[in-house]
Each structure stands twice: as structure tokens, then as C-alpha cells.
Protein backbone atom coordinates (compact mmCIF):
# COMPACT_ATOMS: atom_id res chain seq x y z
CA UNK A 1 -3.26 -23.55 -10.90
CA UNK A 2 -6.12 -21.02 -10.08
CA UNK A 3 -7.09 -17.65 -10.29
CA UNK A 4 -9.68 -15.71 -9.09
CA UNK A 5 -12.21 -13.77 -11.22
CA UNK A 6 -14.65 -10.72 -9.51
CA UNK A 7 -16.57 -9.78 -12.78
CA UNK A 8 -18.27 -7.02 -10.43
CA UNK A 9 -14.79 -5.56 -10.22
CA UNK A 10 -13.56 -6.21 -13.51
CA UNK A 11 -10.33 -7.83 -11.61
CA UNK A 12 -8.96 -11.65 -12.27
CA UNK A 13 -6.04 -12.63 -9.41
CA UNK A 14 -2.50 -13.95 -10.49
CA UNK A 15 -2.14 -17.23 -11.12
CA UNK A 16 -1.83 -19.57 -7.68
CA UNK A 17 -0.97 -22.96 -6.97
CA UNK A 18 -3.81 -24.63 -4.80
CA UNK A 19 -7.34 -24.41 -4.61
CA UNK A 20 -6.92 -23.38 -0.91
CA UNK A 21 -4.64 -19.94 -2.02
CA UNK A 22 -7.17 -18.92 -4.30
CA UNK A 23 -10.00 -19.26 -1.90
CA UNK A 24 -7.71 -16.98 0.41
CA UNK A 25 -7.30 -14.57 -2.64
CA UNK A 26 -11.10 -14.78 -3.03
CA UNK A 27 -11.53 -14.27 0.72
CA UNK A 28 -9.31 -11.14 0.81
CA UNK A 29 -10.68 -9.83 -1.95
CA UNK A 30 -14.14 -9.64 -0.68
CA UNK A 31 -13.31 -8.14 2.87
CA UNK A 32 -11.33 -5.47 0.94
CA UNK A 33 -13.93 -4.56 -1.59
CA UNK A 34 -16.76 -6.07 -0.95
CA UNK A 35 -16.58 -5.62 3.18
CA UNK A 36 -17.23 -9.27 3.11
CA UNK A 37 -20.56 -10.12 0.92
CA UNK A 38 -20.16 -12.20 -2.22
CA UNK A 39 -20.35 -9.95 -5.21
CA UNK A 40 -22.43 -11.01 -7.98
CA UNK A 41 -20.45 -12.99 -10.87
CA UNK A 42 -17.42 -13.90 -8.98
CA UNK A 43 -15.85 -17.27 -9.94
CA UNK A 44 -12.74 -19.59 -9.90
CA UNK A 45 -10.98 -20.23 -12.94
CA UNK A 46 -8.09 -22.80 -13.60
CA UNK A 47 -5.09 -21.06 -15.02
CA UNK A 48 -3.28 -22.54 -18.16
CA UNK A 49 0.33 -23.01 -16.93
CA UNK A 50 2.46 -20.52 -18.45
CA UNK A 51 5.22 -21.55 -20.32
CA UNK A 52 8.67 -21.15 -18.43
CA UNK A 53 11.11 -19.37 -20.19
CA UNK A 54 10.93 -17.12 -23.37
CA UNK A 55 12.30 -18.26 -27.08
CA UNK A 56 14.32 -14.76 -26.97
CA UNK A 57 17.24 -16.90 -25.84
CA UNK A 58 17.57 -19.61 -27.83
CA UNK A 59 16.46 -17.42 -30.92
CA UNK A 60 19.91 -14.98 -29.86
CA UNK A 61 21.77 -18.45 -29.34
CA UNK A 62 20.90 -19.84 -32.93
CA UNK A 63 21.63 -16.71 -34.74
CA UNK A 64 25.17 -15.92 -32.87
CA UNK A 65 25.90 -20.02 -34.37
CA UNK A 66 24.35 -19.33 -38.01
CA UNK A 67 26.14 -16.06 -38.68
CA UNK A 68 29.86 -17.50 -38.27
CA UNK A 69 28.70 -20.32 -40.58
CA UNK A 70 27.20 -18.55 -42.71
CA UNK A 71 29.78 -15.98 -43.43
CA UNK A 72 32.37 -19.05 -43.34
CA UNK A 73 30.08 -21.09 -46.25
CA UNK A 74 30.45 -17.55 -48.41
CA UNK A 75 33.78 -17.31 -47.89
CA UNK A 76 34.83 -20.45 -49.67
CA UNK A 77 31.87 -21.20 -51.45
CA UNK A 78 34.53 -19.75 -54.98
């Protein structure tokens, strides 16, 4: 994965898959604000793969199983 950085611009792209996307994101980028010339300090970058899914989930799944239990185990714990 690759992004695009224009430190001119302050601006880095979203993430994209191929090296050829991001040198279309670089490509539109300078004919939008650049009217085509290379500003100084632009670079690629890889991008760290972002992890797919959130812990949220499985967080809400654990605690709706520990509850029950929990309240069962005080229960008879006597």
C-alpha cells in the first residue's frame, strides 16, 4: 500500500493499493494544485496496513458472556 505525501501542501493521500494508483494520485494532485510542476518535498510513502476490524466487538461480545457468569458464580457461591 501507498500514499502520497505533498509537504508543500501539507496534504498525505489515502491509503492505495499499487504503486501505479498512487502515481495517478500524485499526478492529479499536481495538475490540480500545482498546474502540473513538481512541488518541492513531495514523496511516496508505503502505508502500514490498517488493521481490519475494531476490538469494540469482541470487547461487547466478552462482556455480554462474563456478566451471566458472573452473576451466576455469585449466586451460588453460599
Amino acid at each position: 500500500m501507498f500514499r502520497y505525501r505533498c509537504d508543500s501542501c501539507r496534504t498525505t493521500s489515502l491509503p492505495v493499493r499499487t504503486r501505479a494508483e498512487v502515481l495517478d494520485v500524485r499526478d492529479a494532485h499536481r495538475r490540480r494544485k500545482h498546474g502540473g510542476h513538481v512541488p518541492d518535498g513531495e514523496h511516496l510513502q508505503r502505508a502500514r496496513r490498517q488493521p481490519t476490524g475494531s476490538l469494540r466487538p469482541l470487547v461487547a461480545l466478552v462482556l455480554l458472556l462474563a456478566l451471566p457468569l458472573l452473576a451466576w458464580i455469585t449466586q451460588h457461591a453460599h
